[in-house]
N, C-alpha and C. Protein backbone atom coordinates (compact mmCIF):
# COMPACT_ATOMS: atom_id res chain seq x y z
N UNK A 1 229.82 16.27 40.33
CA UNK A 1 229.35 16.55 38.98
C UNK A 1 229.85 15.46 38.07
N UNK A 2 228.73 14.41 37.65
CA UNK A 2 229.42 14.04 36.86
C UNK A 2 228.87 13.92 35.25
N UNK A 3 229.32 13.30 34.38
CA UNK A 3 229.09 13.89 32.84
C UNK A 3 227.78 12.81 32.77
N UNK A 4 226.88 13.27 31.53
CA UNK A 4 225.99 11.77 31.34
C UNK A 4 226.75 10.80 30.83
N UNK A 5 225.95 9.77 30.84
CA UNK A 5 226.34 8.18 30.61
C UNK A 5 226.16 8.69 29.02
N UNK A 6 226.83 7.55 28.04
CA UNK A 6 226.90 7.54 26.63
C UNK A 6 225.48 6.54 26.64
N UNK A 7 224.61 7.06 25.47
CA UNK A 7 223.61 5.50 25.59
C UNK A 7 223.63 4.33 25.21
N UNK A 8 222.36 3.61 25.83
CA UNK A 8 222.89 2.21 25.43
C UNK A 8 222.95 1.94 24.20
N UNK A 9 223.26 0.75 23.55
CA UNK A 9 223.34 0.39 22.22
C UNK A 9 222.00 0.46 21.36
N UNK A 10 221.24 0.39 21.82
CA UNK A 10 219.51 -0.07 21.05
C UNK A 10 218.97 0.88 21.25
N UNK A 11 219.07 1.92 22.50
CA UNK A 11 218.31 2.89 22.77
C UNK A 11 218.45 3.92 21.75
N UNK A 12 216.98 4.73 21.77
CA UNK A 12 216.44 5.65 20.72
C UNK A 12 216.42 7.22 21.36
N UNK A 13 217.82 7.68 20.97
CA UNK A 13 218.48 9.06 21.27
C UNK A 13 217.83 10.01 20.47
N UNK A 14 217.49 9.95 19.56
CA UNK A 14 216.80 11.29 18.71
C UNK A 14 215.88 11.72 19.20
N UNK A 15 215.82 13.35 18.76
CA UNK A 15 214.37 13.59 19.33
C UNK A 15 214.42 14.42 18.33
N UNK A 16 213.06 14.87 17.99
CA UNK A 16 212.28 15.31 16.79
C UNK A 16 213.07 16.72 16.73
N UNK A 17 212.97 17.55 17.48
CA UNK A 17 213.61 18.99 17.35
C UNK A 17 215.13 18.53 16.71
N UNK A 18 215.62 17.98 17.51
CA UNK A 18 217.36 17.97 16.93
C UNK A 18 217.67 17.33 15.67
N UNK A 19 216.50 16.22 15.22
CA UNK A 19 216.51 15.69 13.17
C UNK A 19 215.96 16.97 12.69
N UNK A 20 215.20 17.46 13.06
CA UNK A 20 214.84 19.12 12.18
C UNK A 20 215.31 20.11 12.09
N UNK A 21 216.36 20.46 12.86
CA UNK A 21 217.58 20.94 13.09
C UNK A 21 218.60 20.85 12.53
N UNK A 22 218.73 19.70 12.37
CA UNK A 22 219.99 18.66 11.65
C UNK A 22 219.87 19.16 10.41
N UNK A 23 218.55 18.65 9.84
CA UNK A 23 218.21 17.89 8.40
C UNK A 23 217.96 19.99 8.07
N UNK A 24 217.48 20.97 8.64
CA UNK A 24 217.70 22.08 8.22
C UNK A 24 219.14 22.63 7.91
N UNK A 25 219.85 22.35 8.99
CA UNK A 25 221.75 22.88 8.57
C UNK A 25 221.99 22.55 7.73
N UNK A 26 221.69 20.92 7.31
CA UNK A 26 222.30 20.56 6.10
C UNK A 26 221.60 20.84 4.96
N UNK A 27 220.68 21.30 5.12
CA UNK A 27 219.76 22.00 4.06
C UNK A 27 220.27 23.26 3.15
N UNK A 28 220.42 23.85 4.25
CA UNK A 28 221.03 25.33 4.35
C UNK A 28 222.27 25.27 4.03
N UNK A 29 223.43 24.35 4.34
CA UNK A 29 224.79 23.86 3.73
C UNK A 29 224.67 23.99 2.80
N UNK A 30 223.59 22.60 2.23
CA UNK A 30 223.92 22.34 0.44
C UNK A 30 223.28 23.61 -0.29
N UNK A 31 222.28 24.20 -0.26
CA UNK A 31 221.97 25.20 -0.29
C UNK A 31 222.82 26.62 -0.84
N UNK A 32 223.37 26.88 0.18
CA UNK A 32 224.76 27.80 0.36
C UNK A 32 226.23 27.08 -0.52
N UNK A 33 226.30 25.71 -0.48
CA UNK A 33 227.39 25.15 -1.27
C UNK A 33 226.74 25.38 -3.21
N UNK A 34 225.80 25.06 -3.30
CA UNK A 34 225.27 25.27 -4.90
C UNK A 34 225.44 26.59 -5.21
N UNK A 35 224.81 27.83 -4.30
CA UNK A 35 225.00 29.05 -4.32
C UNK A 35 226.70 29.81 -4.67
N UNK A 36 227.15 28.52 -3.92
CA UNK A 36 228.83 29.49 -3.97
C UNK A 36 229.08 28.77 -5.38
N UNK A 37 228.89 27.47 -5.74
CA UNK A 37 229.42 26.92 -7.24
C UNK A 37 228.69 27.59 -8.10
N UNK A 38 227.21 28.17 -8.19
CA UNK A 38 226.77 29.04 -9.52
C UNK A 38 227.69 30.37 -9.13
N UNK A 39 228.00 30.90 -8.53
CA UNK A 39 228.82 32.19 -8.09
C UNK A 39 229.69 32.12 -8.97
N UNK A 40 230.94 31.26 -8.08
CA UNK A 40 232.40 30.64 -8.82
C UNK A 40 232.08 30.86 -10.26
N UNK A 41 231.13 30.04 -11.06
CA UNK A 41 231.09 29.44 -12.49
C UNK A 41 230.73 30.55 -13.31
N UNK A 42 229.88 31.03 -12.16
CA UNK A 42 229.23 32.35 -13.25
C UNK A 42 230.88 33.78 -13.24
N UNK A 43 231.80 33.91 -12.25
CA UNK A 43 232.79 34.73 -12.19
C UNK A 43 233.66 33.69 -13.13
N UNK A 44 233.90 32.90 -13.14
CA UNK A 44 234.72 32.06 -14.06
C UNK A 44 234.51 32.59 -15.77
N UNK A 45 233.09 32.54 -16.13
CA UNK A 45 232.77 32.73 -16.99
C UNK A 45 232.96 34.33 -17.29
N UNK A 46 232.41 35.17 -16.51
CA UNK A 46 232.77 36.23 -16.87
C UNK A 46 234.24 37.04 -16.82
N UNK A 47 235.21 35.88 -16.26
CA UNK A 47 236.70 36.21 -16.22
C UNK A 47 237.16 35.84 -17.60
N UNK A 48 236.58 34.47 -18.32
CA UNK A 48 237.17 33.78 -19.49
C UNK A 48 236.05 35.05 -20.70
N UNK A 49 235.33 35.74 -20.56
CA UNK A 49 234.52 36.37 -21.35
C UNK A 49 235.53 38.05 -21.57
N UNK A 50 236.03 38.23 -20.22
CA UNK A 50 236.70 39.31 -20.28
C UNK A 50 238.24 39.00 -21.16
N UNK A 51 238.47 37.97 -20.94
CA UNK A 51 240.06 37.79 -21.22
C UNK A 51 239.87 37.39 -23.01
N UNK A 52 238.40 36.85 -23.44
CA UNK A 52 238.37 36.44 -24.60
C UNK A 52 238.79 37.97 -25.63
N UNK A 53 237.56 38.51 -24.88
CA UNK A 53 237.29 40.14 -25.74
C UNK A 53 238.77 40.92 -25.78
N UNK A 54 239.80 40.96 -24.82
CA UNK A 54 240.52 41.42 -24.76
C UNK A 54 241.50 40.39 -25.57
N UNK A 55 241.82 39.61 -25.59
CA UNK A 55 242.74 38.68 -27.02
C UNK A 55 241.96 39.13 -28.20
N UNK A 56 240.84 39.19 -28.58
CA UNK A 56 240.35 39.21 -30.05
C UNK A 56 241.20 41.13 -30.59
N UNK A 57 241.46 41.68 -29.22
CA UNK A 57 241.90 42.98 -29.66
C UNK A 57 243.20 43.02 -29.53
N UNK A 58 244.14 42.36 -28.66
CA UNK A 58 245.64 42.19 -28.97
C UNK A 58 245.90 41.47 -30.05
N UNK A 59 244.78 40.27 -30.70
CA UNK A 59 245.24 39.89 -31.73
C UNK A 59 245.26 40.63 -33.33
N UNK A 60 244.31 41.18 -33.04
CA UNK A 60 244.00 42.56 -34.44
C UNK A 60 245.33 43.30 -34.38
N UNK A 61 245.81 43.70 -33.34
CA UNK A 61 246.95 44.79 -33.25
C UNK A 61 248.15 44.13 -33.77
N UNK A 62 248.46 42.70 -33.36
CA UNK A 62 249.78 42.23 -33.77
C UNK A 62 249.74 41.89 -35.16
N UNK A 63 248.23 41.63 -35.61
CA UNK A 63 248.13 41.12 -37.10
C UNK A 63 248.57 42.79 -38.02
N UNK A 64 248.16 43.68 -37.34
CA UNK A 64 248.33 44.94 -37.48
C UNK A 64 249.82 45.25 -37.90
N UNK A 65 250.74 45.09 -36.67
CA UNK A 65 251.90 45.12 -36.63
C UNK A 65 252.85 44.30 -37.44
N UNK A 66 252.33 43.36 -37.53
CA UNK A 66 252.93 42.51 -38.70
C UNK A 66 252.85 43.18 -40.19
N UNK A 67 251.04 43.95 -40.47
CA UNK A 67 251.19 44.40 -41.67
C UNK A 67 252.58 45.38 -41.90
N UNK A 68 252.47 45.93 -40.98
CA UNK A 68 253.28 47.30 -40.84
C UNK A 68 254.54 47.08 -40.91
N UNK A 69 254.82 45.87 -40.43
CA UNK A 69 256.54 45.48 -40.50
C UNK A 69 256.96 44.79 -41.69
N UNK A 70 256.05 44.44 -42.81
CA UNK A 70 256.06 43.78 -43.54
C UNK A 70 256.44 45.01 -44.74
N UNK A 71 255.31 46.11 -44.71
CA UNK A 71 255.20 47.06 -45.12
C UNK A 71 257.06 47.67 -45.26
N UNK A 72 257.49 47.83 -44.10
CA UNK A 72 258.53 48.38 -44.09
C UNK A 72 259.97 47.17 -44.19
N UNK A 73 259.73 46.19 -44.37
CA UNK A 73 260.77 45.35 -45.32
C UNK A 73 260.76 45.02 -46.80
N UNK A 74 259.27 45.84 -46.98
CA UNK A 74 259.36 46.01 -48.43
C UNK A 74 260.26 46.97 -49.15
N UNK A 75 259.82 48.05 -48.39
CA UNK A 75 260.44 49.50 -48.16
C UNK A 75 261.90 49.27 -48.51
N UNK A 76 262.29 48.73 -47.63
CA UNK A 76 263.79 48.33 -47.18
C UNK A 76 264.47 48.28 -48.60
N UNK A 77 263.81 46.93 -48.75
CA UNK A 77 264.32 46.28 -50.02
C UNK A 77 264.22 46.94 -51.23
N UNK A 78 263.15 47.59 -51.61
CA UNK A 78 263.39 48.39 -52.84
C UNK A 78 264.08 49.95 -52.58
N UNK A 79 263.83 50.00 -51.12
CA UNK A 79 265.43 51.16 -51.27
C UNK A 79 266.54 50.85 -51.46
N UNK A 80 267.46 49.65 -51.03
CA UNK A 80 268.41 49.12 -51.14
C UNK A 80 268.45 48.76 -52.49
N UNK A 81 267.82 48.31 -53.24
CA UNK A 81 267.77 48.03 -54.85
C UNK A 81 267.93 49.57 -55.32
N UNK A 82 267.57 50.54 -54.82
CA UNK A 82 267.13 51.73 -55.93
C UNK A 82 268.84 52.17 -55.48
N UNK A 83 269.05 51.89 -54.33
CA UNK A 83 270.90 52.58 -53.82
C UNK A 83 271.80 51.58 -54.64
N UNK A 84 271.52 50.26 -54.62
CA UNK A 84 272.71 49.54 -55.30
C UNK A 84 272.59 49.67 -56.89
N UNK A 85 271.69 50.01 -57.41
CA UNK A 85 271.43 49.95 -58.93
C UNK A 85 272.36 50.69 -59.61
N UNK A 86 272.52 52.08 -59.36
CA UNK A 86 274.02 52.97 -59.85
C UNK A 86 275.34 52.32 -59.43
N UNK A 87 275.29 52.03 -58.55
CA UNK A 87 277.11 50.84 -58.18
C UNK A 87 276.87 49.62 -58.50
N UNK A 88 276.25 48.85 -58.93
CA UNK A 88 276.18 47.55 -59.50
C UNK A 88 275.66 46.91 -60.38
N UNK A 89 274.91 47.89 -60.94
CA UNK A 89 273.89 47.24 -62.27
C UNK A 89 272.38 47.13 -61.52
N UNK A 90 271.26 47.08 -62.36
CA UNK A 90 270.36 46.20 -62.08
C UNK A 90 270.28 45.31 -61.47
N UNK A 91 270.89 44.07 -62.10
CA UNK A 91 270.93 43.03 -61.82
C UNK A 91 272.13 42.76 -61.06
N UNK A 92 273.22 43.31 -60.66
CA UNK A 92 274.22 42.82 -59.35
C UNK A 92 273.79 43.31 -58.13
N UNK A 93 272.68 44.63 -58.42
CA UNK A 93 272.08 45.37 -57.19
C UNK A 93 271.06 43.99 -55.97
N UNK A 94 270.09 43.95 -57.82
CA UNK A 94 268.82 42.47 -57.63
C UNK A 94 269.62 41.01 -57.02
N UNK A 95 271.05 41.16 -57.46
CA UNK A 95 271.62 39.59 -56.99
C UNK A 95 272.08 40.02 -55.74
N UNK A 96 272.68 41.07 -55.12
CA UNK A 96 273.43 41.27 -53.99
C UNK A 96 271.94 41.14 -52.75
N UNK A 97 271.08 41.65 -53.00
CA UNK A 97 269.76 42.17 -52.38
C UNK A 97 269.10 40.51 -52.03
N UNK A 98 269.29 39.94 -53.12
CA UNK A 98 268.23 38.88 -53.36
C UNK A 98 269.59 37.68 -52.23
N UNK A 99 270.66 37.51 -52.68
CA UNK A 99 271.52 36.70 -51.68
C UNK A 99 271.62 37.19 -50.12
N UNK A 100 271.66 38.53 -50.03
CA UNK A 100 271.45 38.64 -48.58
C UNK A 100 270.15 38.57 -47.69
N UNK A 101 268.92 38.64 -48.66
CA UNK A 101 267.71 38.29 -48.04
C UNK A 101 267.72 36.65 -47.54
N UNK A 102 267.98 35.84 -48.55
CA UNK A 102 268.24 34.29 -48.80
C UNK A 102 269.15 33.94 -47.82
N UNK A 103 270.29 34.81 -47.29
CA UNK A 103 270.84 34.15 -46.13
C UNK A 103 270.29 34.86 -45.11
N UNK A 104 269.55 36.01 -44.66
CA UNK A 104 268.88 35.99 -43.46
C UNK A 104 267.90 34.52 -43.51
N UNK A 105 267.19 34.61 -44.31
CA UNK A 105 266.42 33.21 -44.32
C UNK A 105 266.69 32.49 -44.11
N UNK A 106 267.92 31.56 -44.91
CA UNK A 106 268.58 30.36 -43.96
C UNK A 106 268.72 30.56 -42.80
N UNK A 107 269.80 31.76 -41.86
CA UNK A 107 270.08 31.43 -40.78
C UNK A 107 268.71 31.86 -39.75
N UNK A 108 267.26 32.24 -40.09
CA UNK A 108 265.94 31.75 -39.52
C UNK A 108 265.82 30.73 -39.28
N UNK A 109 266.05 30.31 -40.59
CA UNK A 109 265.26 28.31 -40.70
C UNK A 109 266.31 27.84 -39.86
N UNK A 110 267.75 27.72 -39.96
CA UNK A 110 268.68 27.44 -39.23
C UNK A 110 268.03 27.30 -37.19
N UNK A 111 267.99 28.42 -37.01
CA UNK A 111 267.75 28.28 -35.72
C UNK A 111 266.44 28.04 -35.56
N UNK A 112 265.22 28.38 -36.06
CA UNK A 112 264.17 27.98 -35.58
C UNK A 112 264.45 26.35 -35.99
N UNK A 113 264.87 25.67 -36.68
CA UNK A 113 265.09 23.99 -36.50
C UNK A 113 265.75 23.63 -35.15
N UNK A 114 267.02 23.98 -34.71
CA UNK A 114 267.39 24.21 -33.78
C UNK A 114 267.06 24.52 -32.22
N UNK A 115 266.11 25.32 -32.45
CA UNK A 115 265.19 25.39 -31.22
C UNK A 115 264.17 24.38 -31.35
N UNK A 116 263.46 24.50 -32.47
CA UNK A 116 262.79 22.73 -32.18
C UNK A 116 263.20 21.61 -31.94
N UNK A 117 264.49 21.33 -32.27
CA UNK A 117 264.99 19.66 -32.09
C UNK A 117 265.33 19.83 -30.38
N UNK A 118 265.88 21.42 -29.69
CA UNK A 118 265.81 21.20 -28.33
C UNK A 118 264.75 21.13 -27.87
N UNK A 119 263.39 21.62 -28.33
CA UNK A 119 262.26 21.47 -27.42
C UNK A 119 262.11 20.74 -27.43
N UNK A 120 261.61 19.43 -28.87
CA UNK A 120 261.01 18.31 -28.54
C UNK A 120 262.09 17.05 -27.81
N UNK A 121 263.38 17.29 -28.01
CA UNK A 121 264.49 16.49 -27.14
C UNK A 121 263.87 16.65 -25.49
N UNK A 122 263.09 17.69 -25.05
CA UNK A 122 263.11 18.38 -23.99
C UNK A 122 261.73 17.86 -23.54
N UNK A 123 260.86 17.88 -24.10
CA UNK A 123 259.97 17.31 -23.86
C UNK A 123 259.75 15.73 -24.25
N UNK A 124 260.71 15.28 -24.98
CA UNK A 124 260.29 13.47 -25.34
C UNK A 124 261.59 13.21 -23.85
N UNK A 125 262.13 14.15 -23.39
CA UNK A 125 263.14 13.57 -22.07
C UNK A 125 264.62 12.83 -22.40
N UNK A 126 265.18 13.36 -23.78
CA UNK A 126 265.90 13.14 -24.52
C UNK A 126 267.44 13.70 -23.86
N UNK A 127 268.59 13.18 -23.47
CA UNK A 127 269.47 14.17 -22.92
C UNK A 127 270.05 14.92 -24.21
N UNK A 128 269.87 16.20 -24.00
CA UNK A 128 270.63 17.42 -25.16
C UNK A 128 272.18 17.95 -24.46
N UNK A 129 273.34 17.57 -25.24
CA UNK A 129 274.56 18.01 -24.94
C UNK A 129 274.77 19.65 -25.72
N UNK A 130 274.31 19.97 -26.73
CA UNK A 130 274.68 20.95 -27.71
C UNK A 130 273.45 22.21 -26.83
């Protein structure tokens, strides 16, 4: 038993059934490859369509939550004014109220500067010791 010979160099190996054959698989490949990329693109799209709709409604809620927290540091503050007003005056109630708001604020600005000079140190590849 032995295997066929490989052919010669010039000789004409094709035969009509096996190019129609051929030229069909690869038909049917590209075919099936376009099919799976409109698939993909079209689930892509309806993944980025799902995730959009769902941010436009976590973002309402936090804008929400913000009103609400805002709401209640108002609160805060004119209760704390209406408690310090009999022990300090009006106005030592309004100055005590108004200096301790002013230093939560600084020490905000304080660290949110702080965390920025490490990020962008961090990202420009800057060595940070502190």
């Amino acid at each position: 038993m032995s295997s066929p010979l490989p052919p010669e160099p010039g000789a004409d190996v094709s035969t009509g059934e096996d190019d129609v054959s051929l030229t069909d698989t690869l038909r049917a490949l590209i075919d099936d490859g376009q099919t799976l990329f409109e698939a993909e693109m079209a689930y892509a799209r309806a993944r980025a369509s799902y995730g959009w709709g769902r941010a436009k409604g976590i973002v309402a809620l936090l804008l929400l939550a913000l009103a609400f927290a805002f709401f209640t540091l108002v609160a805060l503050v004119v209760g704390l004014l209406l408690a310090l007003t009999p022990l300090l005056t009006p106005w030592g109630a309004l100055a005590v109220v108004g200096l301790g708001l002013g230093g939560l604020a600084a020490l905000c600005f304080a660290t949110a500067v702080r965390r920025f000079r490490k990020a962008r140190a961090a990202l420009l590849g800057k060595d940070t010791d502190s």
